[in-house]
Every structure is written in structure tokens, then in C-alpha cells.
C-alpha atoms as a PDB file:
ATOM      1  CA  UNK A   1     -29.806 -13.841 -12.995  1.00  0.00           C
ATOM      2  CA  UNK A   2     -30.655 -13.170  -9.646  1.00  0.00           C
ATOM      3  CA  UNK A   3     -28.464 -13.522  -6.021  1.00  0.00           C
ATOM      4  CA  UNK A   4     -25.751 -11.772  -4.621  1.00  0.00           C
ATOM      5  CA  UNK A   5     -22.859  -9.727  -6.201  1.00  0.00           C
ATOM      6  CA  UNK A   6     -20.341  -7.456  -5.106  1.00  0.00           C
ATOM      7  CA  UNK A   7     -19.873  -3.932  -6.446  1.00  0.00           C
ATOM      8  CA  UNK A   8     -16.757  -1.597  -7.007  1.00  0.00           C
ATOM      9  CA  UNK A   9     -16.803   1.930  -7.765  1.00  0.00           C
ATOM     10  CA  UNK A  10     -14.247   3.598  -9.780  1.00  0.00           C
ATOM     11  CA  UNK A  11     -12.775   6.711  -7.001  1.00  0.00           C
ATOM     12  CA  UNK A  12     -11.756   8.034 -10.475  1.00  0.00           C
ATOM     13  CA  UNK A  13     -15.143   8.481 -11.851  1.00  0.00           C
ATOM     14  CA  UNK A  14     -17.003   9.192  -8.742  1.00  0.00           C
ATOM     15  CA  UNK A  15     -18.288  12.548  -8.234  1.00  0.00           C
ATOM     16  CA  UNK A  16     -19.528  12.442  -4.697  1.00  0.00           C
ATOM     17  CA  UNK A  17     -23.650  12.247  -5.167  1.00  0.00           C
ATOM     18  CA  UNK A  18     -23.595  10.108  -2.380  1.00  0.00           C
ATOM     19  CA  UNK A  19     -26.636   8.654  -3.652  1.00  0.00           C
ATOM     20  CA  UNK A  20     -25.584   4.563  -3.088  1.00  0.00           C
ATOM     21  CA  UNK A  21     -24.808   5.175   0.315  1.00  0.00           C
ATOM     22  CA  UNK A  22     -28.566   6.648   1.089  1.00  0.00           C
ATOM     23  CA  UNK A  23     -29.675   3.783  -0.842  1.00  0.00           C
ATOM     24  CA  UNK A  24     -27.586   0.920   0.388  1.00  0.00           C
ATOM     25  CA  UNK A  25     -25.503   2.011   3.447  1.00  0.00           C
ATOM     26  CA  UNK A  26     -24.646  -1.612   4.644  1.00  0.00           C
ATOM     27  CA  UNK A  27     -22.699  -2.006   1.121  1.00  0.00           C
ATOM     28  CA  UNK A  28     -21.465   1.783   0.458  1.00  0.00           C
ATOM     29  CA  UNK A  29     -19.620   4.149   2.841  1.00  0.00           C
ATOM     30  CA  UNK A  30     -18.846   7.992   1.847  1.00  0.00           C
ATOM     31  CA  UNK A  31     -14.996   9.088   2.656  1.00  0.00           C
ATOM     32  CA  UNK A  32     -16.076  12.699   3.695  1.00  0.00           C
ATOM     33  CA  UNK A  33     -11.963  13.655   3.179  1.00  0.00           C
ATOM     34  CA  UNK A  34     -11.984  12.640  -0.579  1.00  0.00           C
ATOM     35  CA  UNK A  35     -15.109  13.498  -1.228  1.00  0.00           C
ATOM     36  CA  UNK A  36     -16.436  10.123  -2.803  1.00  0.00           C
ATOM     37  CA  UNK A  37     -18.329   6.863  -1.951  1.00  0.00           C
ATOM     38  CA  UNK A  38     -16.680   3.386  -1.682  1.00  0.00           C
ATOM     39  CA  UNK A  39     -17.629  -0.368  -1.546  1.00  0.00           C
ATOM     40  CA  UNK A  40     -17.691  -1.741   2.149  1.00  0.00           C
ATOM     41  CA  UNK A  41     -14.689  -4.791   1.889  1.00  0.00           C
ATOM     42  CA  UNK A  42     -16.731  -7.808   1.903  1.00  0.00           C
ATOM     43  CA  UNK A  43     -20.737  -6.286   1.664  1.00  0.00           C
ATOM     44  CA  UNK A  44     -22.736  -8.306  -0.966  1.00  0.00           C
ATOM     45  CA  UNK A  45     -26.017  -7.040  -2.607  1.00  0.00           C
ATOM     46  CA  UNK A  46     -29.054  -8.256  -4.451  1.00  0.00           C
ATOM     47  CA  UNK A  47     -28.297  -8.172  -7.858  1.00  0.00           C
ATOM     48  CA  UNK A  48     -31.540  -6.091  -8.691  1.00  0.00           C
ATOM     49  CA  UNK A  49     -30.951  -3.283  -6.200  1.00  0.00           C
ATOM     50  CA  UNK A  50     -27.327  -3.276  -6.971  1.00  0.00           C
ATOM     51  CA  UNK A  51     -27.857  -2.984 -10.952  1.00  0.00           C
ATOM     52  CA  UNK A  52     -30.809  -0.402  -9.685  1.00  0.00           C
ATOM     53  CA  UNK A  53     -28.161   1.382  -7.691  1.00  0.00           C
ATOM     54  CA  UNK A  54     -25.624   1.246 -10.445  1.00  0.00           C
ATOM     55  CA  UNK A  55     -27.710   2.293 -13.130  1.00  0.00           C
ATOM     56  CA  UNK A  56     -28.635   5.698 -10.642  1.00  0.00           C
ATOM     57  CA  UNK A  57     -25.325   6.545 -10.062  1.00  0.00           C
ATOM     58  CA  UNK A  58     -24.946  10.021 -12.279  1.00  0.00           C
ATOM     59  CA  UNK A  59     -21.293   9.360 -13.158  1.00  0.00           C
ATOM     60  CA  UNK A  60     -21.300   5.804 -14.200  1.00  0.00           C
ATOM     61  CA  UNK A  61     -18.600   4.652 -11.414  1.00  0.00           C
ATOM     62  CA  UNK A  62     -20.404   1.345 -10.196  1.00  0.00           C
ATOM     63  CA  UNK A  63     -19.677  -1.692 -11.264  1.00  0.00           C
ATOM     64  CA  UNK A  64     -21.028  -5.655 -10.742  1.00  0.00           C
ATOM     65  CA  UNK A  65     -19.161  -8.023  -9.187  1.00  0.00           C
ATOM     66  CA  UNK A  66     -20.176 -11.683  -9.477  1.00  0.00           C
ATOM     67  CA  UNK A  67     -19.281 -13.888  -7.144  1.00  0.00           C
ATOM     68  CA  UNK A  68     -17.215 -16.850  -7.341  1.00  0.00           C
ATOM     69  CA  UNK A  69     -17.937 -20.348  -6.186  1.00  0.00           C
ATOM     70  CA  UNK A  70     -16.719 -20.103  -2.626  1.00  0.00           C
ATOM     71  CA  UNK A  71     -18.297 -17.054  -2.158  1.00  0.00           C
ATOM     72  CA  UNK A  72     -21.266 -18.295  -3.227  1.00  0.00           C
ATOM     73  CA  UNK A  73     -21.343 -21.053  -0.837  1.00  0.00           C
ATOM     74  CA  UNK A  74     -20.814 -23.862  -3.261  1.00  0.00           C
END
């Protein structure tokens, strides 16, 4: 599949890296307080470079979001 997704991270799992935000810092943000990245509300991705980014992340805390319909523009 290819197009856009959304991803999530898991603040649980997240050990700070900061490694999505140097790769993609239109769709991740770093909370410098809490020490850990988060999704930007509302930022889409490629699915390749998000699965890319995903797969880098050392603890395992991003996940894909598809899209639905509307989002989609359908």
C-alpha cells in the first residue's frame, strides 16, 4: 500500500531518542519537559517513510495509522 497515514507513539514506551523528530519534524515534536517525542495533531506521512521511521525507532513506540475515507479525500 502506499499514501498517507497517521502515526501515534506510545509516551509509555518512548525513551526519548528523538530520532523521528530529526527525521520527520513536520509530523513529530519532542516535549523537552517529559522527555519524549509525540505525533503533531493532524500531520500525515508517506506510508514508506513513516513505516521507515517506525521501524528505527529503538523502543518500538510508533505506530500506523490508516486513514479513513474522509480523511482520505473520498
Amino acid at each position: 500500500m502506499t499514501g498517507q497515514v497517521r502515526v501515534t507513539i506510545d509516551s509509555e514506551v518512548c525513551i526519548g531518542m528523538g530520532q523521528c523528530e530529526m527525521l520527520a519534524p513536520d509530523v513529530f515534536g519532542f516535549d523537552d519537559d517529559e522527555a519524549i517525542a509525540f505525533a503533531i495533531e493532524g500531520a500525515t506521512i508517506e506510508r514508506e517513510k513513516g513505516e521507515d521511521i517506525a521501524d528505527r525507532c529503538p523502543s518500538r513506540a510508533i505506530s500506523i495509522v490508516e486513514l479513513d475515507a474522509a480523511e482520505e479525500g473520498h
